[in-house]
PDB file of N, CA and C in Angstrom:
ATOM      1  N   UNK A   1       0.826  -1.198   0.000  1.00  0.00           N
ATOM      2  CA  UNK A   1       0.000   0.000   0.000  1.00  0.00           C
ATOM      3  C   UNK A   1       0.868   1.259   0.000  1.00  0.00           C
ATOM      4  N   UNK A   2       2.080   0.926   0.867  1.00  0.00           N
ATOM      5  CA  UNK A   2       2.584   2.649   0.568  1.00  0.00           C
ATOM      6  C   UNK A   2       3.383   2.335  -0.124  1.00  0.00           C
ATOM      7  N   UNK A   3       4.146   1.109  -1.430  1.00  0.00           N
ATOM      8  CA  UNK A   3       4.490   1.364  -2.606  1.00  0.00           C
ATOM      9  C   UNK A   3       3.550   1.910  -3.390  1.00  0.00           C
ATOM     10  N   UNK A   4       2.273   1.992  -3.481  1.00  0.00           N
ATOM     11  CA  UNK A   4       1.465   2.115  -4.311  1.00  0.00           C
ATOM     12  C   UNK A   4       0.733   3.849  -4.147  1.00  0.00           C
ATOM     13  N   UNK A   5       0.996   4.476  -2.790  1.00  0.00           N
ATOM     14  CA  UNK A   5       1.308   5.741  -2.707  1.00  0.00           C
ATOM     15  C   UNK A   5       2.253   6.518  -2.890  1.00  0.00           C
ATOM     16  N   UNK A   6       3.532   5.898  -2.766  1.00  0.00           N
ATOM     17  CA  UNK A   6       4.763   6.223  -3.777  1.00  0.00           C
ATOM     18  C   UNK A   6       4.939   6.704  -5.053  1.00  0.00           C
ATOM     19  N   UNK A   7       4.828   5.451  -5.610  1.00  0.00           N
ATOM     20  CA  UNK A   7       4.147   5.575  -7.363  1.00  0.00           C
ATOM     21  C   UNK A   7       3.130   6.202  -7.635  1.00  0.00           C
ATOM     22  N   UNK A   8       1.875   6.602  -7.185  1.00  0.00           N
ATOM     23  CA  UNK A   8       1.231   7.798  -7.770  1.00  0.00           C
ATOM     24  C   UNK A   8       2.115   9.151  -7.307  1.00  0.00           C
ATOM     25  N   UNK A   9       2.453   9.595  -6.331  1.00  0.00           N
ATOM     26  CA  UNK A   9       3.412  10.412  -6.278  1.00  0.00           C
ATOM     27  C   UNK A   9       4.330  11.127  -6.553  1.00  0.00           C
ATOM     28  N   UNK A  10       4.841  10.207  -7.583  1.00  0.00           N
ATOM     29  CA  UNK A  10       6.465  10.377  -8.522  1.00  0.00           C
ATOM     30  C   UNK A  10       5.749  10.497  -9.372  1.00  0.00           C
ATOM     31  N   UNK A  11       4.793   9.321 -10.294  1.00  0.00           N
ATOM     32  CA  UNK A  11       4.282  10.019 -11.491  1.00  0.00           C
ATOM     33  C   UNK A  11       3.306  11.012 -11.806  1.00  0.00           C
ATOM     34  N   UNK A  12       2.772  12.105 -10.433  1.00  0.00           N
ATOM     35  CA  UNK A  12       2.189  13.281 -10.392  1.00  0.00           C
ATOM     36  C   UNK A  12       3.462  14.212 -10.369  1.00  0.00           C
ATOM     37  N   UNK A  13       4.811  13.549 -10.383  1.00  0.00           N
ATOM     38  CA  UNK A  13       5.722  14.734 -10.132  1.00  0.00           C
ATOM     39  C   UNK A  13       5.984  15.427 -11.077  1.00  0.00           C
ATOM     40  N   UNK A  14       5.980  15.261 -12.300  1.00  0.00           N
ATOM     41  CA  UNK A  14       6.580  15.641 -13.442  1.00  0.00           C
ATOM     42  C   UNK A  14       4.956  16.831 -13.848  1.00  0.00           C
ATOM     43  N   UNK A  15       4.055  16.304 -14.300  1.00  0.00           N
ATOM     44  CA  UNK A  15       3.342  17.676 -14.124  1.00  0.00           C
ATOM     45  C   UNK A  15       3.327  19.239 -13.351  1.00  0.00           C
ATOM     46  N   UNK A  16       3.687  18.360 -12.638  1.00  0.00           N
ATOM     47  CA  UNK A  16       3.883  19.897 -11.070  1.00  0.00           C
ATOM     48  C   UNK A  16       5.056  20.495 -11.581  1.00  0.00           C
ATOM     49  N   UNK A  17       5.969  19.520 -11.463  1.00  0.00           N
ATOM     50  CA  UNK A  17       7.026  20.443 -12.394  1.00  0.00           C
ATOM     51  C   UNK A  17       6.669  21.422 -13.213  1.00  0.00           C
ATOM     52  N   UNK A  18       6.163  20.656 -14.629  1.00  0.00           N
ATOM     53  CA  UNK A  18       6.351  21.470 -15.786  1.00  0.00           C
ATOM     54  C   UNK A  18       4.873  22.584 -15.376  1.00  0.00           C
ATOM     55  N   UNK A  19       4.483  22.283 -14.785  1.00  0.00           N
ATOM     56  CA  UNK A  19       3.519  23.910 -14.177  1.00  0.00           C
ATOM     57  C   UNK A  19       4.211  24.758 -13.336  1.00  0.00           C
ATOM     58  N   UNK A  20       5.162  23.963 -12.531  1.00  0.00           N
ATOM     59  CA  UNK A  20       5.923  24.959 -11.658  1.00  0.00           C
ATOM     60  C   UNK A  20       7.209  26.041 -13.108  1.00  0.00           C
ATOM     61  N   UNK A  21       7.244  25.686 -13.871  1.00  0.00           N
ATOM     62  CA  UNK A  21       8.296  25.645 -15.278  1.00  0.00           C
ATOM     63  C   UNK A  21       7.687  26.692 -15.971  1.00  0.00           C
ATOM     64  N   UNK A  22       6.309  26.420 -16.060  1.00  0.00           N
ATOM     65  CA  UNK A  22       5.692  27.181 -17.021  1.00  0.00           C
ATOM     66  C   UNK A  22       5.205  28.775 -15.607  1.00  0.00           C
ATOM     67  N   UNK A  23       5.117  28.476 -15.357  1.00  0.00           N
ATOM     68  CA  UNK A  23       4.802  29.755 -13.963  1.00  0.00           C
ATOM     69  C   UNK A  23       5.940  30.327 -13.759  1.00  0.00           C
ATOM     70  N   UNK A  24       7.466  29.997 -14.125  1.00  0.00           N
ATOM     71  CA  UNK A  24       8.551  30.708 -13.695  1.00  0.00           C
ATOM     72  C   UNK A  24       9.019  31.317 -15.156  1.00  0.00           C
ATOM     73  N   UNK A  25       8.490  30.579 -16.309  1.00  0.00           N
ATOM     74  CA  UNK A  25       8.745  31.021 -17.096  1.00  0.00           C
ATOM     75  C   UNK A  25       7.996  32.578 -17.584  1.00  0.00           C
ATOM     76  N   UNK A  26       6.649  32.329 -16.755  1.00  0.00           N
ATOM     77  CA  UNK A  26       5.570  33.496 -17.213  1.00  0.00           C
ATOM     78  C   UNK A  26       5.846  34.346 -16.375  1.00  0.00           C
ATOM     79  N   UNK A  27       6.338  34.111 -15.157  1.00  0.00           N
ATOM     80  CA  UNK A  27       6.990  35.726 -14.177  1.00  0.00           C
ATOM     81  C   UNK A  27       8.405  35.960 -14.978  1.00  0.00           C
ATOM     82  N   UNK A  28       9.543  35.546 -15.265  1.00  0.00           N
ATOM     83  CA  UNK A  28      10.367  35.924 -15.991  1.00  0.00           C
ATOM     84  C   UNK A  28      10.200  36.598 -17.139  1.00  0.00           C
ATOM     85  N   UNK A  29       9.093  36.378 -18.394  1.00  0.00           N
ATOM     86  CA  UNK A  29       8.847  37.364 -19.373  1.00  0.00           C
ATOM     87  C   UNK A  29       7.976  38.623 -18.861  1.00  0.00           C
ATOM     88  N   UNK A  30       7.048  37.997 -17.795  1.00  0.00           N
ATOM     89  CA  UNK A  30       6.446  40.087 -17.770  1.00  0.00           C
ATOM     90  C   UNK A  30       7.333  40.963 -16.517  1.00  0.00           C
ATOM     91  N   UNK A  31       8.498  40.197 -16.154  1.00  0.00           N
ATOM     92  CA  UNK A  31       9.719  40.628 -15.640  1.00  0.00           C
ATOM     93  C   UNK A  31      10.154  41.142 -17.003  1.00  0.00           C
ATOM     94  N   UNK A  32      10.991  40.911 -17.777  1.00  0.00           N
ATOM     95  CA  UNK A  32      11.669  41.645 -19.028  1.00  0.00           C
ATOM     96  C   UNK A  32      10.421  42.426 -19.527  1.00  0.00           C
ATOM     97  N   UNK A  33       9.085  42.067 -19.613  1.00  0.00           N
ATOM     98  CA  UNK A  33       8.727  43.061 -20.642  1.00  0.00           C
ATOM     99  C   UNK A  33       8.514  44.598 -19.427  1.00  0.00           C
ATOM    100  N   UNK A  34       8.212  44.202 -17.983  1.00  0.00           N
ATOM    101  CA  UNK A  34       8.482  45.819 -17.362  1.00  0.00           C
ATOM    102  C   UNK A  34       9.390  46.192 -17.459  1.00  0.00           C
ATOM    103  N   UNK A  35      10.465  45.656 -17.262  1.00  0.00           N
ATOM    104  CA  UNK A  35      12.020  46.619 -17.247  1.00  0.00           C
ATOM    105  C   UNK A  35      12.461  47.066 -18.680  1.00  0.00           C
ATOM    106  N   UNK A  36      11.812  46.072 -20.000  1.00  0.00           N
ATOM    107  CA  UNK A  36      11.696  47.166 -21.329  1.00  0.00           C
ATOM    108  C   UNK A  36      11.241  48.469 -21.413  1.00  0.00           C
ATOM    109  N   UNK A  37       9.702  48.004 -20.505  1.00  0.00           N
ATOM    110  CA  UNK A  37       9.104  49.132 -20.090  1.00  0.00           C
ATOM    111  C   UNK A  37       9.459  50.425 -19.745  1.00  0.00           C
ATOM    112  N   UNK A  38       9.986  50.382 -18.827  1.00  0.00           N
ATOM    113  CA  UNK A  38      10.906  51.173 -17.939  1.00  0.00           C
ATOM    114  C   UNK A  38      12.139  51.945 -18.298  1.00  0.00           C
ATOM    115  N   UNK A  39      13.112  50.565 -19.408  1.00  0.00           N
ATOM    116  CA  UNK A  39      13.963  51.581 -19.912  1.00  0.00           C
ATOM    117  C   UNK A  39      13.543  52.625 -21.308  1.00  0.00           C
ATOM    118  N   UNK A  40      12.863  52.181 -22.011  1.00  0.00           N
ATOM    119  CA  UNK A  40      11.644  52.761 -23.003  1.00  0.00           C
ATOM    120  C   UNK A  40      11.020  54.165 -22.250  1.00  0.00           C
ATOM    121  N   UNK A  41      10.989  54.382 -21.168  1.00  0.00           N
ATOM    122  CA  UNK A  41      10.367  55.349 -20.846  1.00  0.00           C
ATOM    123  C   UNK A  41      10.679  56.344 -20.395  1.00  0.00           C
ATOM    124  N   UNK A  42      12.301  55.743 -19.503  1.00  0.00           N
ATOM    125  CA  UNK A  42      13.060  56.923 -19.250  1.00  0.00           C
ATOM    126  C   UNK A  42      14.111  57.250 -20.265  1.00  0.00           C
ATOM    127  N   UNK A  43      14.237  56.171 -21.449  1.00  0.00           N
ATOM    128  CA  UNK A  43      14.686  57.014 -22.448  1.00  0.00           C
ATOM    129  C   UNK A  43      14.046  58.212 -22.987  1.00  0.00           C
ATOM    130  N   UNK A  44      12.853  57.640 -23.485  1.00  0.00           N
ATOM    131  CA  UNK A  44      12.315  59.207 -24.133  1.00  0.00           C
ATOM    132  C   UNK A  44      12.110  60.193 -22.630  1.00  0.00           C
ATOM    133  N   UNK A  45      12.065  59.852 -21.943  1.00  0.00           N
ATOM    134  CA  UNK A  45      11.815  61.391 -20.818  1.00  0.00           C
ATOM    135  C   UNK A  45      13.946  61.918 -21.009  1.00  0.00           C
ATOM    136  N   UNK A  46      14.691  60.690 -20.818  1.00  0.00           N
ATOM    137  CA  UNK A  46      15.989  61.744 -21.269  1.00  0.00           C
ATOM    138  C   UNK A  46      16.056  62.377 -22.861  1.00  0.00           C
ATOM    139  N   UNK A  47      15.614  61.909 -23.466  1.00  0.00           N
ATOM    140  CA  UNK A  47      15.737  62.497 -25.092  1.00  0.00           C
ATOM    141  C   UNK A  47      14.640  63.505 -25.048  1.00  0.00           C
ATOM    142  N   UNK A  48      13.764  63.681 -24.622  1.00  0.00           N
ATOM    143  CA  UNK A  48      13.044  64.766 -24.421  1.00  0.00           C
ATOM    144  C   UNK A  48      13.440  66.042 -23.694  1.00  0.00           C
ATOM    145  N   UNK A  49      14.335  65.493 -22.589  1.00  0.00           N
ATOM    146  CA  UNK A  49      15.226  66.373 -21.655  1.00  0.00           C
ATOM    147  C   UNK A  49      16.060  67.206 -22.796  1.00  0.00           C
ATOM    148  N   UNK A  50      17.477  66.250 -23.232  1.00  0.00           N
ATOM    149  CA  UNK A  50      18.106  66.602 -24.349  1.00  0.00           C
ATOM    150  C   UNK A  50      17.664  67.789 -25.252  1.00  0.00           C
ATOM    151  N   UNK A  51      16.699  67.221 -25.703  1.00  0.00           N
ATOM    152  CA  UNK A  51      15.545  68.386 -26.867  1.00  0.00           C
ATOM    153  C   UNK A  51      15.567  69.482 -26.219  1.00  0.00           C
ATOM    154  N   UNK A  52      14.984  69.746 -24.966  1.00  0.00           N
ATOM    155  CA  UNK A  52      14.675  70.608 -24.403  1.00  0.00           C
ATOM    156  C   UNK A  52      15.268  71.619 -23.985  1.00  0.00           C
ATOM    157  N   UNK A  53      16.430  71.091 -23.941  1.00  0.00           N
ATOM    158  CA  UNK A  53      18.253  71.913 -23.214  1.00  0.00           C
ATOM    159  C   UNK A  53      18.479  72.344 -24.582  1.00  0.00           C
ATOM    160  N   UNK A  54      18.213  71.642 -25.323  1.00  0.00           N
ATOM    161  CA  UNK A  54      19.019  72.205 -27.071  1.00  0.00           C
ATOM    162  C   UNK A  54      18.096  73.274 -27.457  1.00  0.00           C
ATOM    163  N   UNK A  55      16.994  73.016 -27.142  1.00  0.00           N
ATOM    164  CA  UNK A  55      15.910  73.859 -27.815  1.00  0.00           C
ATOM    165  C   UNK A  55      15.621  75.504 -27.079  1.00  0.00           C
TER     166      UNK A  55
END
């Protein structure tokens, strides 16, 4: 009986994984896409700065 709770165990493991996989993968991209964000934004506020000093 607790080989047989074992073995469902291990072969529920590999799902959990690849959900735990796919969940680290989906905080890691809308991680890069804010900090694109971010540098995208204070670029144009410095190139706008720039403009502004020139202008």
């Amino acid at each position: 009986m607790n080989i047989d709770m074992l073995h469902r165990a291990l072969t529920a493991l590999p799902p959990i994984k690849i959900r735990q996989r796919a969940f680290e993968g989906a905080f890691f991209s809308a991680t890069l896409i804010a900090m694109a964000g971010w540098v995208y934004l204070i670029t144009l506020l410095l190139a706008k700065l720039f403009l502004w000093l020139l202008g």
